[in-house]
Protein backbone atom coordinates (compact mmCIF):
# COMPACT_ATOMS: atom_id res chain seq x y z
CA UNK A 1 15.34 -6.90 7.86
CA UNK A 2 12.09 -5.75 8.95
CA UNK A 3 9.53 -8.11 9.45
CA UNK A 4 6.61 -6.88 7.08
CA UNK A 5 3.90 -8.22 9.64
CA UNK A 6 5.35 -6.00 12.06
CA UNK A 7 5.51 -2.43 10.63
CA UNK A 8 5.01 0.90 12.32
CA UNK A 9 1.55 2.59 11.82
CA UNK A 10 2.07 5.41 9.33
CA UNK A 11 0.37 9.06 8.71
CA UNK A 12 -2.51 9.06 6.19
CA UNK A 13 -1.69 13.01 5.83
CA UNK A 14 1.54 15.12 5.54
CA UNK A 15 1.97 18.12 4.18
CA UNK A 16 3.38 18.04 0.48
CA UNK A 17 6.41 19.74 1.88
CA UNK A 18 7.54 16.52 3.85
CA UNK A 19 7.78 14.11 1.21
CA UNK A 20 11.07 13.28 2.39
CA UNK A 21 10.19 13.42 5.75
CA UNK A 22 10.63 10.23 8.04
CA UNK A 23 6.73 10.01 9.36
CA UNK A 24 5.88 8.83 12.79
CA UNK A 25 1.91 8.63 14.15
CA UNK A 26 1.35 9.96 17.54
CA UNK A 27 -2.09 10.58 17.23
CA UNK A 28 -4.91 9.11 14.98
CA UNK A 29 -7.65 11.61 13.38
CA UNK A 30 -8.17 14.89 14.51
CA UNK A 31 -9.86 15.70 17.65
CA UNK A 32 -11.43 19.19 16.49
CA UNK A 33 -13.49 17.75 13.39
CA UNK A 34 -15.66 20.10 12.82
CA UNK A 35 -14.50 22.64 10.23
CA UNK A 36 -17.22 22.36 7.32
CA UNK A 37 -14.91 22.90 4.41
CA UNK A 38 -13.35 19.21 5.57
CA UNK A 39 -14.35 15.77 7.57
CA UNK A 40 -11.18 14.43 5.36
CA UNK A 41 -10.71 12.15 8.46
CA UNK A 42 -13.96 10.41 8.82
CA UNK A 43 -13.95 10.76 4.73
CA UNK A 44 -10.32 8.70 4.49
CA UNK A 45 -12.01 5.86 7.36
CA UNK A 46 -10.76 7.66 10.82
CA UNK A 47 -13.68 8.72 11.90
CA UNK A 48 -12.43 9.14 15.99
CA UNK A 49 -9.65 10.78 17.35
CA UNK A 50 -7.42 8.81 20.35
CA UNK A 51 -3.56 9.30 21.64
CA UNK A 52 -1.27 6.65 20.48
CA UNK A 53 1.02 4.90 23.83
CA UNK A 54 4.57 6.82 23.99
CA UNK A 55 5.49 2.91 23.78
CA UNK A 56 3.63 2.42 21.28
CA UNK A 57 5.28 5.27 19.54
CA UNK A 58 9.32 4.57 20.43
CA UNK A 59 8.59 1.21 19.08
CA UNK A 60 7.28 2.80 15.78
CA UNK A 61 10.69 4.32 15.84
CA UNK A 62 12.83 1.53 16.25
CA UNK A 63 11.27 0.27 13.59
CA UNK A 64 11.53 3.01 11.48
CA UNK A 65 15.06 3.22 12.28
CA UNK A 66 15.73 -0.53 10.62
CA UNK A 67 14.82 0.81 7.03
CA UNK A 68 16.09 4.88 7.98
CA UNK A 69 18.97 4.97 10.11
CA UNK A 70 19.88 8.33 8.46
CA UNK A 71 16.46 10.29 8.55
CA UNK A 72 17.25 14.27 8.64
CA UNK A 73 14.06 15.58 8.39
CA UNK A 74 10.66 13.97 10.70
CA UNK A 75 7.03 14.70 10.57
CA UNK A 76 5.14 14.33 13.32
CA UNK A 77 0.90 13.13 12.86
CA UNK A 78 -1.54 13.58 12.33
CA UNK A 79 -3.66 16.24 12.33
CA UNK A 80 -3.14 17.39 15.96
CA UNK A 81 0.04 15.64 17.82
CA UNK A 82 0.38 18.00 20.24
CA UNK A 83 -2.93 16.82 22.15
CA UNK A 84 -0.86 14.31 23.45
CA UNK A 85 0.61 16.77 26.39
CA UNK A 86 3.68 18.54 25.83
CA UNK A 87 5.33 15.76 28.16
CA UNK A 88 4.40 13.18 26.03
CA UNK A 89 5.55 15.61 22.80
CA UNK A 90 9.01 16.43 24.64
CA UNK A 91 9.16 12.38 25.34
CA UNK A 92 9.29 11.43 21.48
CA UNK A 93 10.83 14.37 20.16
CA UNK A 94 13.91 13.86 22.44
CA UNK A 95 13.87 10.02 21.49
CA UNK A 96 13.67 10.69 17.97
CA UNK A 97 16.85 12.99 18.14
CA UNK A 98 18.69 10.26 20.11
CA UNK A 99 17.38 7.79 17.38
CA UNK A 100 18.26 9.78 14.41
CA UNK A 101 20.57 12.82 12.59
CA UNK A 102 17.55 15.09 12.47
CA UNK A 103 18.36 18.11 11.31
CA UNK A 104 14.44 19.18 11.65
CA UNK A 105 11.35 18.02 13.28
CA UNK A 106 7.93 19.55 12.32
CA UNK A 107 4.51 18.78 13.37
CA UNK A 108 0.98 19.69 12.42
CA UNK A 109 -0.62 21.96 15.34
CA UNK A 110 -4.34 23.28 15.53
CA UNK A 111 -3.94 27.63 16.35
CA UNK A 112 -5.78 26.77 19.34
CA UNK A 113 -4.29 24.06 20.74
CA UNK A 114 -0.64 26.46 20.73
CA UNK A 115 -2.86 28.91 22.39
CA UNK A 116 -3.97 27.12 24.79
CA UNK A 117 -0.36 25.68 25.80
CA UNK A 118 0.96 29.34 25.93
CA UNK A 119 4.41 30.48 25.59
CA UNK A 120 6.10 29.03 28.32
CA UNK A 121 5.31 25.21 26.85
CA UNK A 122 5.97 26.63 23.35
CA UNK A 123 9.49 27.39 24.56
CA UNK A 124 9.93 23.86 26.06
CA UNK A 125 8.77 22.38 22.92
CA UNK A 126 11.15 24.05 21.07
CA UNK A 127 13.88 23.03 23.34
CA UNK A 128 13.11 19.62 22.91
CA UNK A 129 14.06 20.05 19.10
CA UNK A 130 10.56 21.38 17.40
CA UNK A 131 11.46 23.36 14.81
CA UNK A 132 8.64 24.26 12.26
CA UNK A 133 4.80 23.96 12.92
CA UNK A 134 1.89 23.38 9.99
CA UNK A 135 -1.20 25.62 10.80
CA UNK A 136 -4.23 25.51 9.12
CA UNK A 137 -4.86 29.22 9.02
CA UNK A 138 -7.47 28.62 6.44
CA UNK A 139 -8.26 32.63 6.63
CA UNK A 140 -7.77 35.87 8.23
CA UNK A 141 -11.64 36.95 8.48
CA UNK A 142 -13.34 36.28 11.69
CA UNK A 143 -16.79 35.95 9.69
CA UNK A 144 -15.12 33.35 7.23
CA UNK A 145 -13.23 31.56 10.53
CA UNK A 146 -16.67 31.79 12.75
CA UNK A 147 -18.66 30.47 9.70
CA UNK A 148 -16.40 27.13 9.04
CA UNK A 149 -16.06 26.83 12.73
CA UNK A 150 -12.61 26.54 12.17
CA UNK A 151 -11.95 27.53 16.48
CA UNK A 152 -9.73 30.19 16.05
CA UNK A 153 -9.46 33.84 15.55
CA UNK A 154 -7.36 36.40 13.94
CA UNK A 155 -6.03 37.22 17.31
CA UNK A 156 -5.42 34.57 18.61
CA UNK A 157 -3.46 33.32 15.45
CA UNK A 158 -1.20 36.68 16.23
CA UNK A 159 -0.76 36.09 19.49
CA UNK A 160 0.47 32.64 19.14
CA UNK A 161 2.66 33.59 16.18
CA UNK A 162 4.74 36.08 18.68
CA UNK A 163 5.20 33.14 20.50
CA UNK A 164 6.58 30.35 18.13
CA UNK A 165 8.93 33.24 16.82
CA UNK A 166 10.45 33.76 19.94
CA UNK A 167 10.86 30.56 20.59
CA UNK A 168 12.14 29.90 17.16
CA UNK A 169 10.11 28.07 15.68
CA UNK A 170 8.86 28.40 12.42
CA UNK A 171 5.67 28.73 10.79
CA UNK A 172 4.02 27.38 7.61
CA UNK A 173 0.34 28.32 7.26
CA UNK A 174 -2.36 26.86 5.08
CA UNK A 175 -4.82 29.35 3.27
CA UNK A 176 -7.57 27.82 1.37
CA UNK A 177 -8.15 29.80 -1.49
CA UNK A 178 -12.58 29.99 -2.46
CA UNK A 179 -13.67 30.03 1.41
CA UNK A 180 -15.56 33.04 0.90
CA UNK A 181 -17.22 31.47 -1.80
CA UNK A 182 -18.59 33.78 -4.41
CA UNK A 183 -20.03 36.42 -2.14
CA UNK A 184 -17.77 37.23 0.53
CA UNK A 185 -14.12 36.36 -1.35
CA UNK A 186 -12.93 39.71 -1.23
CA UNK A 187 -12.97 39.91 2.34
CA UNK A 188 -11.56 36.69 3.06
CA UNK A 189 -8.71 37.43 0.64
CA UNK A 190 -7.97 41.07 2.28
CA UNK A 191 -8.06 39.70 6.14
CA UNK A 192 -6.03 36.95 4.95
CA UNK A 193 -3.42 39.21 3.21
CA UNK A 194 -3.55 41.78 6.30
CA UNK A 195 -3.01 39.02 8.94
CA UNK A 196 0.07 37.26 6.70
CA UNK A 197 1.47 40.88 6.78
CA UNK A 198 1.10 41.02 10.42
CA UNK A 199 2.62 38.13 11.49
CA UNK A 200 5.21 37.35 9.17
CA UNK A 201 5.11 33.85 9.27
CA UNK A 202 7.80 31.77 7.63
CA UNK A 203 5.59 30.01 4.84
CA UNK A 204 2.15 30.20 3.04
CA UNK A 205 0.64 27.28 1.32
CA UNK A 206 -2.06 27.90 -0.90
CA UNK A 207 -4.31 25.41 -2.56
CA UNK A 208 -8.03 25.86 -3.54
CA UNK A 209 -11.12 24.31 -1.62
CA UNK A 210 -11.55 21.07 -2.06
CA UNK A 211 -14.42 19.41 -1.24
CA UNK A 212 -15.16 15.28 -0.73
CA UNK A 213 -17.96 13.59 -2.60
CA UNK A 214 -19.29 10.31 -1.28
CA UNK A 215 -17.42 7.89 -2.89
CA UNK A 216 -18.44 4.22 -2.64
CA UNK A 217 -14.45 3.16 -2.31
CA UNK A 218 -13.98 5.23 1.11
CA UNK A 219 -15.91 4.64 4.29
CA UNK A 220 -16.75 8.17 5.41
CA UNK A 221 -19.05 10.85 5.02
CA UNK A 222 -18.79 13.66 2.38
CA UNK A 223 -17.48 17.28 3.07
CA UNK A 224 -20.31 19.37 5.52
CA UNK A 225 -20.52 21.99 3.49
CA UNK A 226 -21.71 20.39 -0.04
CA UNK A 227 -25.42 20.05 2.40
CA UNK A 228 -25.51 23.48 2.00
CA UNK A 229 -24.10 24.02 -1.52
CA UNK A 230 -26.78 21.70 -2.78
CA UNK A 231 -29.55 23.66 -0.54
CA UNK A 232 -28.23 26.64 -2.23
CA UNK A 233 -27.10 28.28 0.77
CA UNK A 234 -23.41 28.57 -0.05
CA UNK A 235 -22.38 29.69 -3.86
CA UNK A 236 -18.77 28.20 -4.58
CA UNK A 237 -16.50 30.44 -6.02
CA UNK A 238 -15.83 30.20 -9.81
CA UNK A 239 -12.24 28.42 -10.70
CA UNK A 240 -11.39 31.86 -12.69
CA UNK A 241 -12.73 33.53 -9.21
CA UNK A 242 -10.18 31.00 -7.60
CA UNK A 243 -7.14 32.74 -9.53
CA UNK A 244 -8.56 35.93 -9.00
CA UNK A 245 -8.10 34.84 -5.58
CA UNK A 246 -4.77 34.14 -5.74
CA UNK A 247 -3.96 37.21 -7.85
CA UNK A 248 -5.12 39.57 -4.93
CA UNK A 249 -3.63 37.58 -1.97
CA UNK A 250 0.07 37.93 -3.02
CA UNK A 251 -0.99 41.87 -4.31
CA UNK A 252 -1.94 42.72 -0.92
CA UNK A 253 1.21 41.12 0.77
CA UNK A 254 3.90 43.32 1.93
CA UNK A 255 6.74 43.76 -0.50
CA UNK A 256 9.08 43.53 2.17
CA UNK A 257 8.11 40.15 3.66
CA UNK A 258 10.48 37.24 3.87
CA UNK A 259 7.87 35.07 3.86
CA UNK A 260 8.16 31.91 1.18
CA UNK A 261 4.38 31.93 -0.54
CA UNK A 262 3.90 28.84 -2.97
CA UNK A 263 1.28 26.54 -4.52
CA UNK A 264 2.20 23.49 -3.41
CA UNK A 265 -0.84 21.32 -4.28
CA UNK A 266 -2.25 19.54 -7.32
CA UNK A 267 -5.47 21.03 -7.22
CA UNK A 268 -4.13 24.79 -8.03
CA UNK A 269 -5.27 26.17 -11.43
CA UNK A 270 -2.14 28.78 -11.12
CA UNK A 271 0.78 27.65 -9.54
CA UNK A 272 3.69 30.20 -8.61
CA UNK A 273 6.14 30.24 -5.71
CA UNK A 274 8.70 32.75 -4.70
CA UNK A 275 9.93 35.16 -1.63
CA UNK A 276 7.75 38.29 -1.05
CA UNK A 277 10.27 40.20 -1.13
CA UNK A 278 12.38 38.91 -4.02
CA UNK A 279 9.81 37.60 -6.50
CA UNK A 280 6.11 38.77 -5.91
CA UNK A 281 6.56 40.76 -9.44
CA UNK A 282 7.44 37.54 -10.91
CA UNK A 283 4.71 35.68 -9.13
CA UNK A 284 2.07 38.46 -10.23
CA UNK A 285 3.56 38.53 -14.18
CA UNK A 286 2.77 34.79 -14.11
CA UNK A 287 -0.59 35.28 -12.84
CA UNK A 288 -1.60 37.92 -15.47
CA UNK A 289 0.06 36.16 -18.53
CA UNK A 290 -2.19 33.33 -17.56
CA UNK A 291 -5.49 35.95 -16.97
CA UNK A 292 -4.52 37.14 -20.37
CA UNK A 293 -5.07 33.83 -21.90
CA UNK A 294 -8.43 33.60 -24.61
CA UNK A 295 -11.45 32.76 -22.27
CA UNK A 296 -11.02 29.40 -24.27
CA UNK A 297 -7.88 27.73 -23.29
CA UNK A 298 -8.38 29.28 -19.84
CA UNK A 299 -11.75 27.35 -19.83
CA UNK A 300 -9.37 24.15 -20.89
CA UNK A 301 -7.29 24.60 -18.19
CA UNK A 302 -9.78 24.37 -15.29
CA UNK A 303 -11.41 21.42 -17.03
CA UNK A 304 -7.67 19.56 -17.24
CA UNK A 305 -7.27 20.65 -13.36
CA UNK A 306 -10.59 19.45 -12.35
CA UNK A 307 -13.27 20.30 -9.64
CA UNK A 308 -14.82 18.78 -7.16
CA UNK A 309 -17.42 21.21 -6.72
């Protein structure tokens, strides 16, 4: 039985996709930490980023494996793993397939840090059993990307795409729907919708911006970027502006993508999920029947959903 004074250190974030997922901590906090639309590290109490032992790690495992001994599916945290070195990487995802019957090992991974590994490490990682990646694409538009400080580009996110597909792996990108705010969201949606289209990724995960308050229960700061909503330097986008959002992204997608797009967060006024290729009519229908709503009850809605901004 496992000893509950002795229990491995555990993810504070996953993706909602990985509920099921067997989590294992190779790095705390994220090193980058400087995107404005977040700080949900320092916000959540981790307000540093360091590289767990790969001791300290295996013996995570082993204890993991006491209460799991059948695990399929693994996430790897938190929000940058891969900073550990791709030795250190190959290290635990080779132990973790001797450990367990995965059938699939994923990992969060920052654009730039993938670029900066190149292909040739890509390929070993995905030798050593990687076999999807969670990006933060956030958006498509260099202005929107340069103004969050988000530390990647458009091409750079295409150039590192070509490389986990060859090597197989898959990719899941994040796309926060209200980045542009109200001024610049029909840019951010049409970059966003043109880049999807050109690299084809496996997955798109939409959910809204979300911003942190101070909040006397949690130790850290509030999200950057309400400074500057309170200044009145940034106007948020409108929650009907948010769906609006949402309406043009999947419009602007290519009809003949495989690509899975869904809303797979809480904090989505629409939710719809389907295939590009096989359901963006649907997706769109579902999307209009709820535009076609009385101004009222849509009004209702986005009250019930909530905002934090």
């Amino acid at each position: 039985m496992l000893d509950k004074n002795n229990v491995p250190e555990m993810p504070i974030i996953r993706p909602p996709s990985e509920w099921q997922s067997l989590l294992v901590r190779v790095t705390r906090g994220c090193k980058w930490n400087r995107c404005r639309f977040c700080g949900i590290y320092p916000h959540l109490g981790e307000p540093g980023f360091s590289i767990r032992s790969a001791a300290e790690i295996k013996h995570d495992i082993d204890l993991l494996k006491q209460c799991h001994p059948d695990a399929e599916t693994v996430f790897v945290g938190d929000a940058d793993p891969l900073q550990a070195g791709v030795n250190t990487f190959v290290e635990i995802a080779v132990y973790l397939r001797q450990v367990f019957p995965i059938k699939r090992l994923t990992s969060y991974a920052r654009a730039s840090t993938l670029w900066k590994l190149k292909k040739d490490a890509i390929k070993v990682l995905a030798q050593a059993g990687l076999n999807r990646v969670h990006i933060g694409l956030e958006s498509g538009d260099i202005k929107t990307l340069r103004f969050y400080r988000k530390g990647h580009s458009p091409e750079m996110i295409k150039e590192t795409s070509a490389w986990l597909k060859e090597a197989g792996i898959e990719i899941s990108f994040y796309v926060l729907l209200g980045l542009g705010g109200r001024d610049h969201w029909q840019r951010h949606i049409r970059e966003t919708s043109k880049l999807i289209n050109e690299t084809g990724p496996e997955f798109v995960r939409l959910r809204r911006l979300w911003l942190y308050e101070s909040d006397a229960q949690l130790s850290g700061p509030e999200t950057p970027l309400l400074t500057e909503i309170r200044a009145g330097t940034f106007q948020p986008q409108t929650a009907e502006g948010t769906v609006l959002e949402l309406r043009m992204l999947i419009e602007g997608l290519d009809d003949s993508l495989s690509t899975f797009v869904v809303c797979d967060h809480g904090n989505n006024y629409v939710c719809v999920s389907g295939i590009m290729k096989e359901d963006k009519k649907d997706m769109l229908a579902t999307i209009d029947t709820f535009l076609a709503l009385p101004e009222s009850e849509r009004e209702a809605h986005y009250s019930a959903v909530g905002s934090q901004i």
